[in-house]
PDB file of N, CA and C in Angstrom:
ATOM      1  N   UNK A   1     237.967  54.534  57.805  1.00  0.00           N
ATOM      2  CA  UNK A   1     238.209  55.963  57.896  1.00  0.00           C
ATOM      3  C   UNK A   1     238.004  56.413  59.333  1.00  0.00           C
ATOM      4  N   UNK A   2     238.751  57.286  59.826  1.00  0.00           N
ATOM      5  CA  UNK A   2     238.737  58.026  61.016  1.00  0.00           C
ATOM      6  C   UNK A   2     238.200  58.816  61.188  1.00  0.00           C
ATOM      7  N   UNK A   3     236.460  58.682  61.605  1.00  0.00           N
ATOM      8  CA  UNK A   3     236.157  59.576  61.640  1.00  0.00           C
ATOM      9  C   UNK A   3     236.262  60.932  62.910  1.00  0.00           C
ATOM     10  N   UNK A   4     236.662  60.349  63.882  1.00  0.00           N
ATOM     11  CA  UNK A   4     236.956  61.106  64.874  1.00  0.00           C
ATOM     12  C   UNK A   4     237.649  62.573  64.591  1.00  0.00           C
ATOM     13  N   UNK A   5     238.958  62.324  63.755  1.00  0.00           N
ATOM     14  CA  UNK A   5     239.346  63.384  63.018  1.00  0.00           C
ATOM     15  C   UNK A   5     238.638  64.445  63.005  1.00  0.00           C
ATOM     16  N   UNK A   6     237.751  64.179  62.036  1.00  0.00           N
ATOM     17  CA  UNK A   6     236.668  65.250  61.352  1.00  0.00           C
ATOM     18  C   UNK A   6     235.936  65.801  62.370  1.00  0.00           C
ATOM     19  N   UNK A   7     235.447  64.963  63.202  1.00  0.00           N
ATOM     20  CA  UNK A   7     234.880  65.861  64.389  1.00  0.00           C
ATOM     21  C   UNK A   7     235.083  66.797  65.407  1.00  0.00           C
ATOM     22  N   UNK A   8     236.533  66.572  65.274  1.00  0.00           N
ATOM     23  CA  UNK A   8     237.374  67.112  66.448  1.00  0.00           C
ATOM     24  C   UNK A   8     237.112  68.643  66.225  1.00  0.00           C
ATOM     25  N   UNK A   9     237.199  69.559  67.097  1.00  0.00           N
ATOM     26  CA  UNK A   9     236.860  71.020  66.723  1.00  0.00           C
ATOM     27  C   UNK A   9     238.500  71.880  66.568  1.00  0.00           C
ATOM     28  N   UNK A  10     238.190  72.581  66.225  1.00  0.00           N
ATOM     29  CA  UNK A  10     239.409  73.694  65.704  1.00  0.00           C
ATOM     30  C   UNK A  10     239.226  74.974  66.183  1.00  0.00           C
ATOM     31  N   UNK A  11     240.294  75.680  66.270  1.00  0.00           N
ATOM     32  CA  UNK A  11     240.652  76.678  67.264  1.00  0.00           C
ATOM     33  C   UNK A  11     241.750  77.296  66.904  1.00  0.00           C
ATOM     34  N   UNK A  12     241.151  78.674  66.200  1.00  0.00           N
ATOM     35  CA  UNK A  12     241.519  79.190  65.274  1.00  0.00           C
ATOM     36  C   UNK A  12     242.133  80.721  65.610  1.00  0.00           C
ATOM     37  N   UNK A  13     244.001  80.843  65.944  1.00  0.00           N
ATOM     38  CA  UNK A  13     244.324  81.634  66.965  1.00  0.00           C
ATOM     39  C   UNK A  13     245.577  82.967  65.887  1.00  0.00           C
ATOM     40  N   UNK A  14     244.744  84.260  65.499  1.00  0.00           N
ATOM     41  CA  UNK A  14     245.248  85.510  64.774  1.00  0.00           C
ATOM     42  C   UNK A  14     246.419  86.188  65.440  1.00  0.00           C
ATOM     43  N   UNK A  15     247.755  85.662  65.383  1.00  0.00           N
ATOM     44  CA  UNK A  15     248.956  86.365  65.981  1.00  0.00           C
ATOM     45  C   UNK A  15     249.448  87.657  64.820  1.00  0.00           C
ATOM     46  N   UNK A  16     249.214  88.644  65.553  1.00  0.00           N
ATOM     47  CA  UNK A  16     249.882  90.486  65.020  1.00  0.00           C
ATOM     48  C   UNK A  16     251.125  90.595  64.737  1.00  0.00           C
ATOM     49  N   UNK A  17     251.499  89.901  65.771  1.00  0.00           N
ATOM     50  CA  UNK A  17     253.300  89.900  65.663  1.00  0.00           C
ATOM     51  C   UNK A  17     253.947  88.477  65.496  1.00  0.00           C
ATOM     52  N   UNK A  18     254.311  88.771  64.461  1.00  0.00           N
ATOM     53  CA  UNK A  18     254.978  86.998  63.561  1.00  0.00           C
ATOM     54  C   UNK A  18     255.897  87.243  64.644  1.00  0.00           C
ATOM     55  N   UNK A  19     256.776  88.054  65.359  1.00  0.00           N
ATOM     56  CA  UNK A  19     257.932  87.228  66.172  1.00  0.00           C
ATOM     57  C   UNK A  19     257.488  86.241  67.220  1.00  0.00           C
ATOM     58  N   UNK A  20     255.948  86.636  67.512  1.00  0.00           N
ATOM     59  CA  UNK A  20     255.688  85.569  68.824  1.00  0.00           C
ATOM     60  C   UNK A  20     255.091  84.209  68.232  1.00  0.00           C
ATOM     61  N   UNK A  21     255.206  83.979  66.855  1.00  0.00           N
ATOM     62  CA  UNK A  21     254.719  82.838  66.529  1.00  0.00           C
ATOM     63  C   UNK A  21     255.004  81.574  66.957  1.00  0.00           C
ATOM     64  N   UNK A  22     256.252  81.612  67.115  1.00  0.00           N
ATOM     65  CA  UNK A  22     256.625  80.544  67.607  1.00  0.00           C
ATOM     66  C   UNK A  22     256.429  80.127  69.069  1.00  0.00           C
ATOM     67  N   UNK A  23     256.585  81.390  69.381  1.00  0.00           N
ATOM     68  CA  UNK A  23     256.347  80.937  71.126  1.00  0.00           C
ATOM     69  C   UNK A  23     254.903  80.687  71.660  1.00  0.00           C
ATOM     70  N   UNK A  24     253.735  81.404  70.699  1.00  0.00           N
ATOM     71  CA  UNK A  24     252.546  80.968  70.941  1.00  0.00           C
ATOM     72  C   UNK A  24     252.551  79.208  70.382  1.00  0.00           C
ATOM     73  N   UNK A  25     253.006  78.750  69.701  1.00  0.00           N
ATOM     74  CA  UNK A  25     252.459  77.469  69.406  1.00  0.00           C
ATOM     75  C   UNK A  25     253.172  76.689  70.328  1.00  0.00           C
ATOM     76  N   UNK A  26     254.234  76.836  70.700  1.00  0.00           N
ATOM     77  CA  UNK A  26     255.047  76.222  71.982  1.00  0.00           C
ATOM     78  C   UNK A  26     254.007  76.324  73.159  1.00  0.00           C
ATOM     79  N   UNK A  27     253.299  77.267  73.496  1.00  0.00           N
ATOM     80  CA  UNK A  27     252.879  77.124  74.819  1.00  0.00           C
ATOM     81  C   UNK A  27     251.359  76.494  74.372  1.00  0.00           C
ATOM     82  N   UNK A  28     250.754  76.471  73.293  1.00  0.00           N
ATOM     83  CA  UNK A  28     249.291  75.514  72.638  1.00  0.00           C
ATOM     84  C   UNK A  28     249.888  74.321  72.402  1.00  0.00           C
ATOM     85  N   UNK A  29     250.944  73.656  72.297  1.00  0.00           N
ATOM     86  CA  UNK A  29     251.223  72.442  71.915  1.00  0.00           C
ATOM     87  C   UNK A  29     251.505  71.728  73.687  1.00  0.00           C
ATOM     88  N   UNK A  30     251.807  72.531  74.825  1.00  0.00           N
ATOM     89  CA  UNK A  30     252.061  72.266  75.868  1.00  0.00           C
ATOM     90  C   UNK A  30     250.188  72.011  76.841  1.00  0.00           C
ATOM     91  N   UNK A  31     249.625  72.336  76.108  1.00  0.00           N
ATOM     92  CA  UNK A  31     248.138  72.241  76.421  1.00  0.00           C
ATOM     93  C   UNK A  31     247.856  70.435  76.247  1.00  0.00           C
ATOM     94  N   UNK A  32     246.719  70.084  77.169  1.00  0.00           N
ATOM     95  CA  UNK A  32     246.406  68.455  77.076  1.00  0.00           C
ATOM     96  C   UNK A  32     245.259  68.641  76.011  1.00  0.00           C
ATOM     97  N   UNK A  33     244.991  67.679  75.331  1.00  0.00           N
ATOM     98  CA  UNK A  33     244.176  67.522  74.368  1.00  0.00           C
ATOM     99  C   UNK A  33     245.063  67.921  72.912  1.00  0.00           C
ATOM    100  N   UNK A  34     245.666  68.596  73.189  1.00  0.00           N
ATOM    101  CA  UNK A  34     245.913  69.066  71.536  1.00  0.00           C
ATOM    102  C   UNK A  34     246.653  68.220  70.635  1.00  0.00           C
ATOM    103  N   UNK A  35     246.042  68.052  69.406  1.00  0.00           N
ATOM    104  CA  UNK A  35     246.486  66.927  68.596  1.00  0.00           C
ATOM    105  C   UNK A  35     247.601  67.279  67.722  1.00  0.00           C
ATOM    106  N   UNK A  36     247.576  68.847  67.069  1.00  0.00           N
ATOM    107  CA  UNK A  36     248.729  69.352  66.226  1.00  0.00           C
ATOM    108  C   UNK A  36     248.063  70.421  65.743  1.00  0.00           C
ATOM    109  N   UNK A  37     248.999  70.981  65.402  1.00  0.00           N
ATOM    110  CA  UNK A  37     249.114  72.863  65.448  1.00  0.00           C
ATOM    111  C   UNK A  37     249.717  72.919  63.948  1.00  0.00           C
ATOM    112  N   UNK A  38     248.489  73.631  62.797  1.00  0.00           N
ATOM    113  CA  UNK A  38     249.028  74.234  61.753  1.00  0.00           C
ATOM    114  C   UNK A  38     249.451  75.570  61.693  1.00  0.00           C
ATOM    115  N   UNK A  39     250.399  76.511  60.870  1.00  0.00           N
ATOM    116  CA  UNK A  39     250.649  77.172  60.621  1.00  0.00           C
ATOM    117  C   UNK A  39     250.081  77.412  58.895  1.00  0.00           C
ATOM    118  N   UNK A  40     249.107  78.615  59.232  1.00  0.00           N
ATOM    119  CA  UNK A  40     248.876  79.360  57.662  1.00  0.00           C
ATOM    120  C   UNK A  40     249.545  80.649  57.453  1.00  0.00           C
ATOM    121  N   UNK A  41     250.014  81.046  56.985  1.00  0.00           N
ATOM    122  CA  UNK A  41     250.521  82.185  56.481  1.00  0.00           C
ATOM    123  C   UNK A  41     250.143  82.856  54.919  1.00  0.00           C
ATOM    124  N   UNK A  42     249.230  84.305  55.642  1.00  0.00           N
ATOM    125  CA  UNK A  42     248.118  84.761  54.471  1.00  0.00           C
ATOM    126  C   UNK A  42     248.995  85.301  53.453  1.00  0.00           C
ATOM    127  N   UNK A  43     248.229  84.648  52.376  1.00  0.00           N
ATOM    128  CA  UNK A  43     248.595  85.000  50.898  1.00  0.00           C
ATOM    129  C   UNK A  43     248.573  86.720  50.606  1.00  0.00           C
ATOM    130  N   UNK A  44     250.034  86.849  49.938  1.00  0.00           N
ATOM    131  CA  UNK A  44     250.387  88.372  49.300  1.00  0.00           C
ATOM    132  C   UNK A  44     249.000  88.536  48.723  1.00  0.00           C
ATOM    133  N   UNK A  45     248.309  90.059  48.377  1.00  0.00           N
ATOM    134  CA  UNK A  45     247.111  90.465  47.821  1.00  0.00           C
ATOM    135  C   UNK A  45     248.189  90.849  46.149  1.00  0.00           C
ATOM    136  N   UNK A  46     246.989  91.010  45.619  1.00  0.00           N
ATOM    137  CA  UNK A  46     247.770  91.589  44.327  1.00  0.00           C
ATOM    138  C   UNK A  46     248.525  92.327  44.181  1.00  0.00           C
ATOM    139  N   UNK A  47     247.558  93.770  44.899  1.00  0.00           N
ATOM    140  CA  UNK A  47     248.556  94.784  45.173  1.00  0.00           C
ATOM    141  C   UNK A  47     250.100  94.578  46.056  1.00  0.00           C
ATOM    142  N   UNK A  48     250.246  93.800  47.166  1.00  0.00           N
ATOM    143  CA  UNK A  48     251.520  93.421  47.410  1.00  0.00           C
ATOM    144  C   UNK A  48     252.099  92.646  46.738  1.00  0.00           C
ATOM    145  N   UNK A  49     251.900  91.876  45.853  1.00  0.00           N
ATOM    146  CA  UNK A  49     252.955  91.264  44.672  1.00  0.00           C
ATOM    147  C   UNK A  49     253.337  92.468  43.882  1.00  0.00           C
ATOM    148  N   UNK A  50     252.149  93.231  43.165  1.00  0.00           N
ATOM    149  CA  UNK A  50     252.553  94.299  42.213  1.00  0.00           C
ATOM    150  C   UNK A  50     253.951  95.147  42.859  1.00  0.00           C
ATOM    151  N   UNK A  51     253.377  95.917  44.206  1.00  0.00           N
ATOM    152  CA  UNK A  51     254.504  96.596  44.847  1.00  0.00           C
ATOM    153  C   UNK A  51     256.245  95.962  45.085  1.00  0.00           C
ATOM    154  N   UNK A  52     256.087  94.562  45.754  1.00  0.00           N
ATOM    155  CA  UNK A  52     256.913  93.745  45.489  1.00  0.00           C
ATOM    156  C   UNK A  52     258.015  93.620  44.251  1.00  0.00           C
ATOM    157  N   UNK A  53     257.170  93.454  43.350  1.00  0.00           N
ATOM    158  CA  UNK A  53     257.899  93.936  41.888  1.00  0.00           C
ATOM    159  C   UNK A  53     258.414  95.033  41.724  1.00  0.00           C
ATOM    160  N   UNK A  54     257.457  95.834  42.000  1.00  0.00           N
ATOM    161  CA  UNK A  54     257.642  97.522  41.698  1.00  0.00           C
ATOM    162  C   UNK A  54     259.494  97.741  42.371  1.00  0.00           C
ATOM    163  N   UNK A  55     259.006  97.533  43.604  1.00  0.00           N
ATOM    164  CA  UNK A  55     260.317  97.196  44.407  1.00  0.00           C
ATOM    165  C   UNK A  55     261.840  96.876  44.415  1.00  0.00           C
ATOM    166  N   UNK A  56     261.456  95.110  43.360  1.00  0.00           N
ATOM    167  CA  UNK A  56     262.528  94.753  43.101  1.00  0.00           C
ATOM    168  C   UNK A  56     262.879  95.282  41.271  1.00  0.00           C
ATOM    169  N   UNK A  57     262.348  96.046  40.640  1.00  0.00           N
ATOM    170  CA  UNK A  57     262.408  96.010  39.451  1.00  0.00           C
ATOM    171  C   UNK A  57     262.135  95.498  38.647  1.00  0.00           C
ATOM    172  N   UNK A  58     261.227  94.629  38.202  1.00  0.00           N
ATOM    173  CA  UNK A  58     260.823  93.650  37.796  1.00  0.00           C
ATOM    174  C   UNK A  58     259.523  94.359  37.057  1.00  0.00           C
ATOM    175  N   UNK A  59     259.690  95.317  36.483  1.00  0.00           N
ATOM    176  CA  UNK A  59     258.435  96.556  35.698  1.00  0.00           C
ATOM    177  C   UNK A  59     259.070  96.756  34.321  1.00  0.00           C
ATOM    178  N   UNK A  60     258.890  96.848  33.367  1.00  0.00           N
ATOM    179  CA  UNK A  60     259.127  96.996  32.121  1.00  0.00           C
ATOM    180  C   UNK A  60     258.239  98.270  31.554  1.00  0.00           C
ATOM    181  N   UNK A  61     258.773  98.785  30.519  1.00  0.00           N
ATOM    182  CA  UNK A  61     258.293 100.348  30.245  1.00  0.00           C
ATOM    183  C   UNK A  61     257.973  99.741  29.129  1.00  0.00           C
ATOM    184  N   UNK A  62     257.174 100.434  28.034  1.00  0.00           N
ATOM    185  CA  UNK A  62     257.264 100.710  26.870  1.00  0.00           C
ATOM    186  C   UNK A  62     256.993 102.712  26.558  1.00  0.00           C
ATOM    187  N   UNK A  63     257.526 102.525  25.238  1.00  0.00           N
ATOM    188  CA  UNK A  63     257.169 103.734  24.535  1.00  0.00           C
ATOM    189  C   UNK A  63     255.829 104.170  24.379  1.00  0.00           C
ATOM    190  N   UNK A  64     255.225 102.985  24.148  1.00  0.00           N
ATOM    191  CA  UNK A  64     253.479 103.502  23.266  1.00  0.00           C
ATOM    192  C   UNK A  64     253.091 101.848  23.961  1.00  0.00           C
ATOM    193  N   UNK A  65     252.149 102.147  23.221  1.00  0.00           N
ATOM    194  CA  UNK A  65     250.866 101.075  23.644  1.00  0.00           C
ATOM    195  C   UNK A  65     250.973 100.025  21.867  1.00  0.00           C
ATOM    196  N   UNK A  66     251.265 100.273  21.324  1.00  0.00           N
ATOM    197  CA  UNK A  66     251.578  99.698  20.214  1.00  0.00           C
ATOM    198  C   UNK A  66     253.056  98.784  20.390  1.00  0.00           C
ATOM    199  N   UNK A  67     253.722  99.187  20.857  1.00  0.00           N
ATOM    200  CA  UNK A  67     255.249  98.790  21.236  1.00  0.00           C
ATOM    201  C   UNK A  67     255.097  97.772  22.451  1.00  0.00           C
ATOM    202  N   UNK A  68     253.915  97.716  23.269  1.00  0.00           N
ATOM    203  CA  UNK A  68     254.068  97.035  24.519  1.00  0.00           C
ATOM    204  C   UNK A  68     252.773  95.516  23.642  1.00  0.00           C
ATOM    205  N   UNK A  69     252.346  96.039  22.741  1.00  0.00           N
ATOM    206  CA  UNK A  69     251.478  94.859  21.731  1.00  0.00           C
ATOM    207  C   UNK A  69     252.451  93.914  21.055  1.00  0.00           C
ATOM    208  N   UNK A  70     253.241  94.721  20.391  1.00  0.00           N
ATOM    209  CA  UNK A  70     254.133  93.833  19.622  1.00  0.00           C
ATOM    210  C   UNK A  70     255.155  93.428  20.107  1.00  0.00           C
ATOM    211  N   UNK A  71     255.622  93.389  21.284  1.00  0.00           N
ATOM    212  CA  UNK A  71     256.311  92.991  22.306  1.00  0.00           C
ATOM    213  C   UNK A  71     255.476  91.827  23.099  1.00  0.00           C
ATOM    214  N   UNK A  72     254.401  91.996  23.456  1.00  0.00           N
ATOM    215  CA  UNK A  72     253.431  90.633  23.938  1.00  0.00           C
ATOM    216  C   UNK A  72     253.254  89.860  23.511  1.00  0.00           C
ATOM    217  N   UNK A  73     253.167  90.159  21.678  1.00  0.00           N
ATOM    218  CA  UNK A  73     252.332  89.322  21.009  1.00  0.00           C
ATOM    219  C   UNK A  73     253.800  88.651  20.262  1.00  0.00           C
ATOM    220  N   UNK A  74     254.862  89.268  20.504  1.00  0.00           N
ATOM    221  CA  UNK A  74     255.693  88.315  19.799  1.00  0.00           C
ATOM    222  C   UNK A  74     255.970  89.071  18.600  1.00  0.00           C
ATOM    223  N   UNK A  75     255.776  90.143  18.188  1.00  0.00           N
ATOM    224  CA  UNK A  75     256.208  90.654  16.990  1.00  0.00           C
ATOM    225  C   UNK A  75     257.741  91.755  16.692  1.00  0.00           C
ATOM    226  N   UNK A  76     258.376  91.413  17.965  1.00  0.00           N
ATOM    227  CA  UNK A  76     259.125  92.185  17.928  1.00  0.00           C
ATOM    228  C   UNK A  76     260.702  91.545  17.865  1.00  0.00           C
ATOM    229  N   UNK A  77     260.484  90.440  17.578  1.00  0.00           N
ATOM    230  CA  UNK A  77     261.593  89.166  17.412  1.00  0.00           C
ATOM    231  C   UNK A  77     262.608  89.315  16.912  1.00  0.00           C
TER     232      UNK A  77
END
């Protein structure tokens, strides 16, 4: 096992504007030492999936609260 890997330190760089993403890792990959450059890209929160939906339509109504039961549960077949 390699442990060198594991030791190596990380350097951990918050870009505001996704258009310069690319060009920031172009000029960190042009740096000596550097071994390789991940890209994370933060996970939607709930509320932006919900809105997302909201968005694309993807929301369903019911009448009552009884109607949105038997519709869940399969009773409306």
């Amino acid at each position: 096992m390699n442990t060198s890997v594991i030791n190596e330190p990380k350097l951990v760089v918050t870009v505001s504007d996704p258009t310069m993403l690319t060009k920031v890792k172009n000029a960190i990959k042009m740096l000596n030492g550097v071994s390789s450059i991940s890209i994370l890209k933060p996970k939607k929160t709930g509320l932006e999936l919900a809105e997302e939906d909201k968005a694309k339509g993807r929301v369903t109504r019911w009448n009552s609260v009884d109607e949105m039961f038997d519709t869940v549960l399969g009773y409306n077949c």
